[in-house]
Protein backbone atom coordinates (compact mmCIF):
# COMPACT_ATOMS: atom_id res chain seq x y z
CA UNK A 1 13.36 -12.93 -26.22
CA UNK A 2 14.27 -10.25 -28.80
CA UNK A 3 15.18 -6.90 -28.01
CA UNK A 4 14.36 -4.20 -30.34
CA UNK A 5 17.01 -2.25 -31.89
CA UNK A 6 15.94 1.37 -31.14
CA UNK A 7 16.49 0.74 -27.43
CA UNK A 8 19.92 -0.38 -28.58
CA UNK A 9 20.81 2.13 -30.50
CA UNK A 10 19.15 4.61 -27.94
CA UNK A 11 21.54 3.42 -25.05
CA UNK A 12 24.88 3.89 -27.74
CA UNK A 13 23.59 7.09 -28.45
CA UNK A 14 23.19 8.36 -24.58
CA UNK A 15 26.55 6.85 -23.80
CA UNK A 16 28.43 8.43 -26.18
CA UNK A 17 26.51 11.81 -25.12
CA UNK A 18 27.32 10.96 -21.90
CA UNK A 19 31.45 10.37 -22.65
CA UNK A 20 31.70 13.64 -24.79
CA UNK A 21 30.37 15.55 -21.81
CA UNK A 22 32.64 13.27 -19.72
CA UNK A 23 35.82 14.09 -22.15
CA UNK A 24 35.01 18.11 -22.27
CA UNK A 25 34.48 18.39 -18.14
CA UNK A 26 38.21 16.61 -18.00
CA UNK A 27 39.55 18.84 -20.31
CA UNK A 28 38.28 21.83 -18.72
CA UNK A 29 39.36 20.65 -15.28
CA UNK A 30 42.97 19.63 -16.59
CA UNK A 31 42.67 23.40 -18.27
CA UNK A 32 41.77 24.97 -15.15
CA UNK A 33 44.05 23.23 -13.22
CA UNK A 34 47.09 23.86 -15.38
CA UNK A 35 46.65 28.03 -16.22
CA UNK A 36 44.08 29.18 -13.81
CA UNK A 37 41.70 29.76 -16.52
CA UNK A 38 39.98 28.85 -19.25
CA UNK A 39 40.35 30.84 -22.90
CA UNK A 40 38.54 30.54 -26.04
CA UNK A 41 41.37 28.42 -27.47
CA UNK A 42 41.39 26.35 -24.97
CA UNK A 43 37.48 25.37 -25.41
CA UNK A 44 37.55 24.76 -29.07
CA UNK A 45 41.07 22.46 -28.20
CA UNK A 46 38.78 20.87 -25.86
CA UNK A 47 35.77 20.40 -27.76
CA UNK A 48 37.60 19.25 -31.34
CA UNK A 49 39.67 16.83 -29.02
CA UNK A 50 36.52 15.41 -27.29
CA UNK A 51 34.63 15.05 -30.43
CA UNK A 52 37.73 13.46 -32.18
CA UNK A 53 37.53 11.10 -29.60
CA UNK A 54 34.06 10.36 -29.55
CA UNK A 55 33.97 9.36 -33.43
CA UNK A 56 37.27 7.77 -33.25
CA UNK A 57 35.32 5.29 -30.34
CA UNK A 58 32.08 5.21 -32.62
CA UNK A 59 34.28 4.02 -35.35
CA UNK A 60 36.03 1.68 -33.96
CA UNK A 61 32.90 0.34 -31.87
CA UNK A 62 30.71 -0.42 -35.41
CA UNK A 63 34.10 -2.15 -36.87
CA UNK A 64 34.53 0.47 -39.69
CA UNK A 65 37.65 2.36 -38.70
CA UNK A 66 40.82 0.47 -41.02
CA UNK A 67 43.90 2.03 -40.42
CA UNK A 68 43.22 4.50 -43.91
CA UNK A 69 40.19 6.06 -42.09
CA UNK A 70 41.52 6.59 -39.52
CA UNK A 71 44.77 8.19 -40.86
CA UNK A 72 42.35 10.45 -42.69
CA UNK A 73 40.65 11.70 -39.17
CA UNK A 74 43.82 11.93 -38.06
CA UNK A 75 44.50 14.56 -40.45
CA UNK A 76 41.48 15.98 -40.59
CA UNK A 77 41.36 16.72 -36.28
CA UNK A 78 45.21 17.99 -37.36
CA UNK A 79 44.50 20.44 -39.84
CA UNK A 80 41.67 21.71 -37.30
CA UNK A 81 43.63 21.70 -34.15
CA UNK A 82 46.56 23.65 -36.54
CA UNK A 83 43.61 26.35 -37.87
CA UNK A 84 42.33 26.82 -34.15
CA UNK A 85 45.57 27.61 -33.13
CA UNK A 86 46.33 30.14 -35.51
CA UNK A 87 42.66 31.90 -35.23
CA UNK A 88 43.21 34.96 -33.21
């Protein structure tokens, strides 16, 4: 009758394992697809946009993501995406 919360939070945990793996094979093949080859930029873009993702779908999956919070990680995945892009 009851189901015990580990296995829940178990399966949440896999899946969103499973979608950042999902989100950084995309971006490698739309990468690969678009220049030939894949560059160190390019893998931290695709990493910091996969993770931004991920947390952005955690968020918003719990209920906890208002429209200031998610501003902020906004800004914060800017600021990130501007300093990767200006490391050498």
């Amino acid at each position: 009758m009851f189901t015990n919360p580990l296995d829940k939070i178990a399966f949440a945990v896999g899946f969103f394992i499973v979608l950042l793996v999902f989100l950084a094979s995309l971006g490698y093949g739309i990468a690969l697809l678009q220049s030939g080859e894949v560059n160190r930029k390019s893998r931290e873009r695709i990493f910091g946009i996969s993770i931004f993702i991920v947390v952005l779908l955690m968020f918003r999956s719990v209920g906890s993501l208002s429209w200031v919070g998610g501003l902020i990680l906004l800004l914060i995945i800017g600021g990130w995406l501007f300093y990767v892009s200006r490391r050498a």
